[in-house]
Protein backbone atom coordinates (compact mmCIF):
# COMPACT_ATOMS: atom_id res chain seq x y z
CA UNK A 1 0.00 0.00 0.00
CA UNK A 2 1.04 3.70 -1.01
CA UNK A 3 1.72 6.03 1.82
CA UNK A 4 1.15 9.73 0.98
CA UNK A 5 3.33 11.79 2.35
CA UNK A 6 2.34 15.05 0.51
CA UNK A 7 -0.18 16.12 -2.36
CA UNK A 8 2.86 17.93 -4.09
CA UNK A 9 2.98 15.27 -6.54
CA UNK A 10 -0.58 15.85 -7.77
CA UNK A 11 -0.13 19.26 -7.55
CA UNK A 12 2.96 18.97 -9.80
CA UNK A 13 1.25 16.24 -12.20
CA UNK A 14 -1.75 18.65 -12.76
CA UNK A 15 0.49 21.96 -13.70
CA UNK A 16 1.98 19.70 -16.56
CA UNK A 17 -1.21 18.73 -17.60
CA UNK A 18 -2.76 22.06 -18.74
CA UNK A 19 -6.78 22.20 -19.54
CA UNK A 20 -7.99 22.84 -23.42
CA UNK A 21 -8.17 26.59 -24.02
CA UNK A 22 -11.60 26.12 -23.93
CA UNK A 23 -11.97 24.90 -20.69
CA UNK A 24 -9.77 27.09 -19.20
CA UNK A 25 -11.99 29.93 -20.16
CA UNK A 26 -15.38 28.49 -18.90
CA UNK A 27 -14.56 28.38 -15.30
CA UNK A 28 -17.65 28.37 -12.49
CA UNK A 29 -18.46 31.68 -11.00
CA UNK A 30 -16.60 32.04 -7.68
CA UNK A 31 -18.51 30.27 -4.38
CA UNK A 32 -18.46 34.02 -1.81
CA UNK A 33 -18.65 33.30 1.35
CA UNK A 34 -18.97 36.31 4.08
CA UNK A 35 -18.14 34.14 7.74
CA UNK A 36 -19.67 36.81 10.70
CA UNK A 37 -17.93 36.23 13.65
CA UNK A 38 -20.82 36.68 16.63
CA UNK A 39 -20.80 36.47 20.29
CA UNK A 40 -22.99 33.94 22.34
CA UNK A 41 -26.39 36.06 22.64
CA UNK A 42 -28.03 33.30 24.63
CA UNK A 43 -24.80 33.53 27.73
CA UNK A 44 -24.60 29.45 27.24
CA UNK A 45 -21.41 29.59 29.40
CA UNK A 46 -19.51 27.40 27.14
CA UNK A 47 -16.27 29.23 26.33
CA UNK A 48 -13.38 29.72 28.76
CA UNK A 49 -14.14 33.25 29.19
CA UNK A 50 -17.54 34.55 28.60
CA UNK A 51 -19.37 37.51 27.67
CA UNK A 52 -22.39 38.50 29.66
CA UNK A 53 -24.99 39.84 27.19
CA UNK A 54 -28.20 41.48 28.17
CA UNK A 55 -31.77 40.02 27.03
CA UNK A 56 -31.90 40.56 23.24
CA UNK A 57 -35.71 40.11 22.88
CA UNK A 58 -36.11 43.40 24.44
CA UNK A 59 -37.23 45.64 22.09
CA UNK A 60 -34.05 48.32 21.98
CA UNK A 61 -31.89 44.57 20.88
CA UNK A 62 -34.39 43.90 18.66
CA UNK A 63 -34.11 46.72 16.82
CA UNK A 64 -30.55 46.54 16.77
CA UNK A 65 -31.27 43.28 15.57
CA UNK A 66 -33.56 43.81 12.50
CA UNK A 67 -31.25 46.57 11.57
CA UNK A 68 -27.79 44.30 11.10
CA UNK A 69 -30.03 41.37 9.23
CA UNK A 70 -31.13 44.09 6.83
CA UNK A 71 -28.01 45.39 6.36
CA UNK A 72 -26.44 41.79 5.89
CA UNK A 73 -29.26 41.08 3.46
CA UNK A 74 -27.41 43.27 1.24
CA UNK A 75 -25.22 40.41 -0.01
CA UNK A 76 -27.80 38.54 -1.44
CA UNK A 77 -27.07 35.29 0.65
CA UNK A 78 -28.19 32.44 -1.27
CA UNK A 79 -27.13 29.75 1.63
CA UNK A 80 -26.55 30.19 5.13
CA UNK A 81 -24.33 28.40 7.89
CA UNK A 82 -24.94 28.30 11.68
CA UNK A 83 -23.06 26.68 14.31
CA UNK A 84 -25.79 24.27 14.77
CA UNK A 85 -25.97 20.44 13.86
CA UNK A 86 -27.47 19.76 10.63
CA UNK A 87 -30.64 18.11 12.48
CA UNK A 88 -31.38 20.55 14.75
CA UNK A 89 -30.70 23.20 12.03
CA UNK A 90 -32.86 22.07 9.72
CA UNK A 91 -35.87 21.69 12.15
CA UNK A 92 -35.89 24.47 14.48
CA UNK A 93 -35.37 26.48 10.98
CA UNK A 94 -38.91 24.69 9.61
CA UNK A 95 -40.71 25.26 12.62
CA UNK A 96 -39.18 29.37 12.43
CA UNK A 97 -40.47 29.89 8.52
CA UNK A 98 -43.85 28.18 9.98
CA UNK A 99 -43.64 31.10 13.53
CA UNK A 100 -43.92 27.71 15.34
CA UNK A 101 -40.53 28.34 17.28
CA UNK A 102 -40.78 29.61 20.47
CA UNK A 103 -38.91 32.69 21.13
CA UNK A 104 -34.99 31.72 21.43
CA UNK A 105 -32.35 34.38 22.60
CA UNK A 106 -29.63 32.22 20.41
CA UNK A 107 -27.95 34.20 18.02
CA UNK A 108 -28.66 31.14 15.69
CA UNK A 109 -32.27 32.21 15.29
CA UNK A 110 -31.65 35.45 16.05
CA UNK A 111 -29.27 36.21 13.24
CA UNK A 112 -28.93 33.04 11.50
CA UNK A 113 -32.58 32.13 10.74
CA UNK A 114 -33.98 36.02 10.20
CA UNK A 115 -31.51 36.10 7.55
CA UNK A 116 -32.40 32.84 5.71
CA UNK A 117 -35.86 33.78 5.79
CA UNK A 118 -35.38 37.49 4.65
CA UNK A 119 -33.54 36.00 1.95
CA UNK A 120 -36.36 33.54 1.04
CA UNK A 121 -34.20 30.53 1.66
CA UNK A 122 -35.71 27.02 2.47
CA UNK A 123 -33.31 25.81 4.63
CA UNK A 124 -30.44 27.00 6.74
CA UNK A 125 -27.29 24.02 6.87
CA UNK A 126 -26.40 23.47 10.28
CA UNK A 127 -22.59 23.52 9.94
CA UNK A 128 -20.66 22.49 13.51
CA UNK A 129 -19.23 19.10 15.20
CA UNK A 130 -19.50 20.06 18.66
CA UNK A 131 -15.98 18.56 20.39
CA UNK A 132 -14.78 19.63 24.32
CA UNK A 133 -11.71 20.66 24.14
CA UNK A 134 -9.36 18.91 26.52
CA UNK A 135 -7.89 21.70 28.83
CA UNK A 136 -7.72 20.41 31.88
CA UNK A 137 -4.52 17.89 31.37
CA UNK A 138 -2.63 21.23 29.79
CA UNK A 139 -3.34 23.61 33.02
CA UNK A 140 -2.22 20.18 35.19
CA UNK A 141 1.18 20.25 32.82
CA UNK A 142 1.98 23.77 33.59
CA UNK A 143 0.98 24.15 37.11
CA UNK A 144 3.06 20.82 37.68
CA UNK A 145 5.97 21.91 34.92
CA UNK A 146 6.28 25.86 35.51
CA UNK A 147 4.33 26.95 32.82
CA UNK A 148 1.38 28.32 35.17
CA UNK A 149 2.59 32.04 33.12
CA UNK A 150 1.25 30.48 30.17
CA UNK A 151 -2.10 29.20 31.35
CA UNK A 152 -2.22 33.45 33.23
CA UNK A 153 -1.60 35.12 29.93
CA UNK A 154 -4.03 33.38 28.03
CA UNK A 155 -6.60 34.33 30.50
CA UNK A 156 -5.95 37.91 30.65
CA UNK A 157 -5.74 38.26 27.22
CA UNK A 158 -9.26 36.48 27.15
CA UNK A 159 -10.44 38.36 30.01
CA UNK A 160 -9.30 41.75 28.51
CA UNK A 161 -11.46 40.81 24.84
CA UNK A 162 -14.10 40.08 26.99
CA UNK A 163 -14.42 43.11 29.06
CA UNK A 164 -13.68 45.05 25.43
CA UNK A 165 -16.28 43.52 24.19
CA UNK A 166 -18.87 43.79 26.91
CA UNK A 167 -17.89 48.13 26.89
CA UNK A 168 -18.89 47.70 23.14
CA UNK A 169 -21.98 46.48 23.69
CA UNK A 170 -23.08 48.46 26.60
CA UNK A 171 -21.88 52.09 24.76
CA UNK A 172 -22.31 51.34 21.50
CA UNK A 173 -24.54 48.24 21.25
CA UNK A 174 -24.64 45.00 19.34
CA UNK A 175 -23.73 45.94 15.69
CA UNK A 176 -20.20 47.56 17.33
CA UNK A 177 -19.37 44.75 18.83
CA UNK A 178 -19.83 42.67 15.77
CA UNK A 179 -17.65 44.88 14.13
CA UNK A 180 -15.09 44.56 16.66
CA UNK A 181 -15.17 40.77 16.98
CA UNK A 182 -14.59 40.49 13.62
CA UNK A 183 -11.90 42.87 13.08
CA UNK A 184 -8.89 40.64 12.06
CA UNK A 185 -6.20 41.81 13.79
CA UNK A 186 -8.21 41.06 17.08
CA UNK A 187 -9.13 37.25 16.02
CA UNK A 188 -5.48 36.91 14.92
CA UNK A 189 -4.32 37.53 18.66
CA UNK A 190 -7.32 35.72 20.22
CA UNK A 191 -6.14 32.64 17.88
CA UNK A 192 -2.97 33.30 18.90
CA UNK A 193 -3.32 31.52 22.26
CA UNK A 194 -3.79 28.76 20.63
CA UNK A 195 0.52 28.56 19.97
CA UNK A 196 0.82 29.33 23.13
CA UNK A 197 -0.85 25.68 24.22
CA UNK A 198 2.07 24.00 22.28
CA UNK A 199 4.72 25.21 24.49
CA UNK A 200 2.87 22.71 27.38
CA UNK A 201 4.34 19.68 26.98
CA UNK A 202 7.38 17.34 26.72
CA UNK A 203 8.45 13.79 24.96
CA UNK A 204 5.26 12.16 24.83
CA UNK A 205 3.31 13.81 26.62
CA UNK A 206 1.83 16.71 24.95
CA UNK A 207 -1.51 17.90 26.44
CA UNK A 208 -1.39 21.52 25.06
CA UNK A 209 -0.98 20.13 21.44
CA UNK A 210 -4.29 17.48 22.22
CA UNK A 211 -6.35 20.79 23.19
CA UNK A 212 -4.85 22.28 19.92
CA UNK A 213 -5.60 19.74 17.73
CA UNK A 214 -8.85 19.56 19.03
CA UNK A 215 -9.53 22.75 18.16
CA UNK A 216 -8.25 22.71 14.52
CA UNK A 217 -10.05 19.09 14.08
CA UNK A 218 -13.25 21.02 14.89
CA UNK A 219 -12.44 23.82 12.85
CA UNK A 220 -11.70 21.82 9.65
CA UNK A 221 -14.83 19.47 10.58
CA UNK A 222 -16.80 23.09 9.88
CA UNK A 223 -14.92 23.95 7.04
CA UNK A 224 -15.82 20.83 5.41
CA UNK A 225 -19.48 20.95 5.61
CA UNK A 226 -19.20 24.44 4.54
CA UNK A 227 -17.88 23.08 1.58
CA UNK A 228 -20.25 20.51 0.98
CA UNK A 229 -23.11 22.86 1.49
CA UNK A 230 -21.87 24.88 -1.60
CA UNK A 231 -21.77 25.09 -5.18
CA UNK A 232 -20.12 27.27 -7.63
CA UNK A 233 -21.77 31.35 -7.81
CA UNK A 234 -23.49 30.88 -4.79
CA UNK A 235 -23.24 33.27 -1.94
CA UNK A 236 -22.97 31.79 1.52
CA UNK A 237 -23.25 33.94 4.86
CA UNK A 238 -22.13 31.71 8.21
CA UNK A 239 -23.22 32.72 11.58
CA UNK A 240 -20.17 30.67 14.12
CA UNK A 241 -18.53 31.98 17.88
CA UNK A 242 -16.01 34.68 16.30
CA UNK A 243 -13.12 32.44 17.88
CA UNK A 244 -13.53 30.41 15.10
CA UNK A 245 -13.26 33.44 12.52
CA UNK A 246 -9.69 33.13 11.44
CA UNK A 247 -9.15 29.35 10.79
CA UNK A 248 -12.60 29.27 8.79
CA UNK A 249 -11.54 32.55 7.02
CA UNK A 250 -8.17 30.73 6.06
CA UNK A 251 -9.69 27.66 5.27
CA UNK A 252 -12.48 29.07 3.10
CA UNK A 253 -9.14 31.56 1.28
CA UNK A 254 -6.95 28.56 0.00
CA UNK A 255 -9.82 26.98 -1.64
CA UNK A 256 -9.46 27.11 -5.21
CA UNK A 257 -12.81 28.48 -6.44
CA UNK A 258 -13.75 30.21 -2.56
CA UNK A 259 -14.01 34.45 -2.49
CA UNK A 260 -13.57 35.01 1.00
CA UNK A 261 -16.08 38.37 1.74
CA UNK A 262 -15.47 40.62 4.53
CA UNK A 263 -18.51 40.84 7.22
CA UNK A 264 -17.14 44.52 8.43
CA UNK A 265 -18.38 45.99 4.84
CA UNK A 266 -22.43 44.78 5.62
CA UNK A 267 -22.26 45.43 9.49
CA UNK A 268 -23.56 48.50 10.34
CA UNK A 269 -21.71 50.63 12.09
């Protein structure tokens, strides 16, 4: 049995095997796809630091609310993604277009679903696989190994987004915070911490890499059904926890065919 080590060699075999003129100039519209970073409207608790957002079924929120899905429904979206499962995606969207869902603070529905049914979609594709991160063994390794500076940067740097982005949505409200979780030079650091992770560890054992690798496993596991979900021309807008925002932006930029469309351009400010 082959082993592959690389896909260089297919890479190198198709450059010496040029397409017919023809072909060449009949290639499929570009597949956009405009990935909005969002916080956790519904305060599910599930991140290691955690914003505290106030009830946005009160009217002022909604408002704010209707306003950003408007703007966003500037891009045409012909496909949305959600950081849902597919199942539960697909029904709680059904029972949404049919005002059979009961009032749900999760920006899912929220943004998510008032989009797809702005834009007249019939279904919204329920894009994550949900995986817990294993932290635990890496804060063991550097509390045991010296490293406990590592695990106390990565929370203040967390706790510092957090209390920037709590300020933004107090002052300035829900739309400003978008815009400031997905700014890129602010996911860049948050992602950041990530590298940090792989300095926790030694010979074999490696915890900080297992949480990493977790993390990018996810990551990809989202990229690929974003993938799936799409077809040449179309125009996709995905609704996912802005910590995922640069590793889907990079996946979705080195795939051949993929426009990658910023979300700062259609939030309002």
């Amino acid at each position: 049995m082959k082993v592959f080590h690389s896909i260089v060699g297919i890479a190198a075999l198709t450059l010496t095997s040029p397409l017919p003129a023809k072909q060449r100039s009949e290639a499929p519209p570009p597949t956009q796809v405009m990935i909005v970073g969002t916080m956790h409207f519904a305060n599910p608790g599930l991140d290691y630091r955690n914003l505290a957002v106030d009830d946005v079924l009160a009217p002022k929120r909604q408002r704010e609310i209707t306003a950003i899905v408007r703007a966003l429904s500037r891009f045409s979206p012909t496909a949305v993604g959600v950081e849902w499962r597919e199942d539960a995606a697909s029904t709680a969207y059904a029972k949404y277009k049919e005002g059979a869902l009961p009032a749900s603070r999760d920006e899912t529905v929220q943004l998510g679903f008032a989009l797809a049914k702005s834009a007249k979609l019939d279904a919204v594709h329920g894009l994550d696989i949900p995986a817990s991160l294993p932290f635990e063994p890496a804060v063991a390794f550097a509390q045991s190994h010296g490293k406990q500076p590592i695990i106390d940067r990565i929370t203040t740097v967390s706790d510092q987004n957090v209390a920037a982005q709590e300020r933004a949505l107090r002052t300035e409200g829900i739309a400003a915070t978008l815009q400031l979780l997905n700014d890129p030079v602010s996911a860049d650091g948050t992602h950041g911490l990530y590298r940090e992770l792989l300095k926790l560890g030694s010979g074999d054992e490696q915890p900080g890499l297992e949480v990493t690798a977790t993390w990018y496993r996810r990551n990809l596991g989202i990229c690929a059904k974003l993938l799936q979900a799409t077809k040449p021309g179309d125009r996709m807008v995905v609704f996912i926890g802005a910590g995922h925002l640069t590793l889907l932006q990079q996946c979705v930029r080195e795939t051949p065919g993929y426009s990658l469309v910023d979300a700062r351009a259609y939030i309002p400010r």
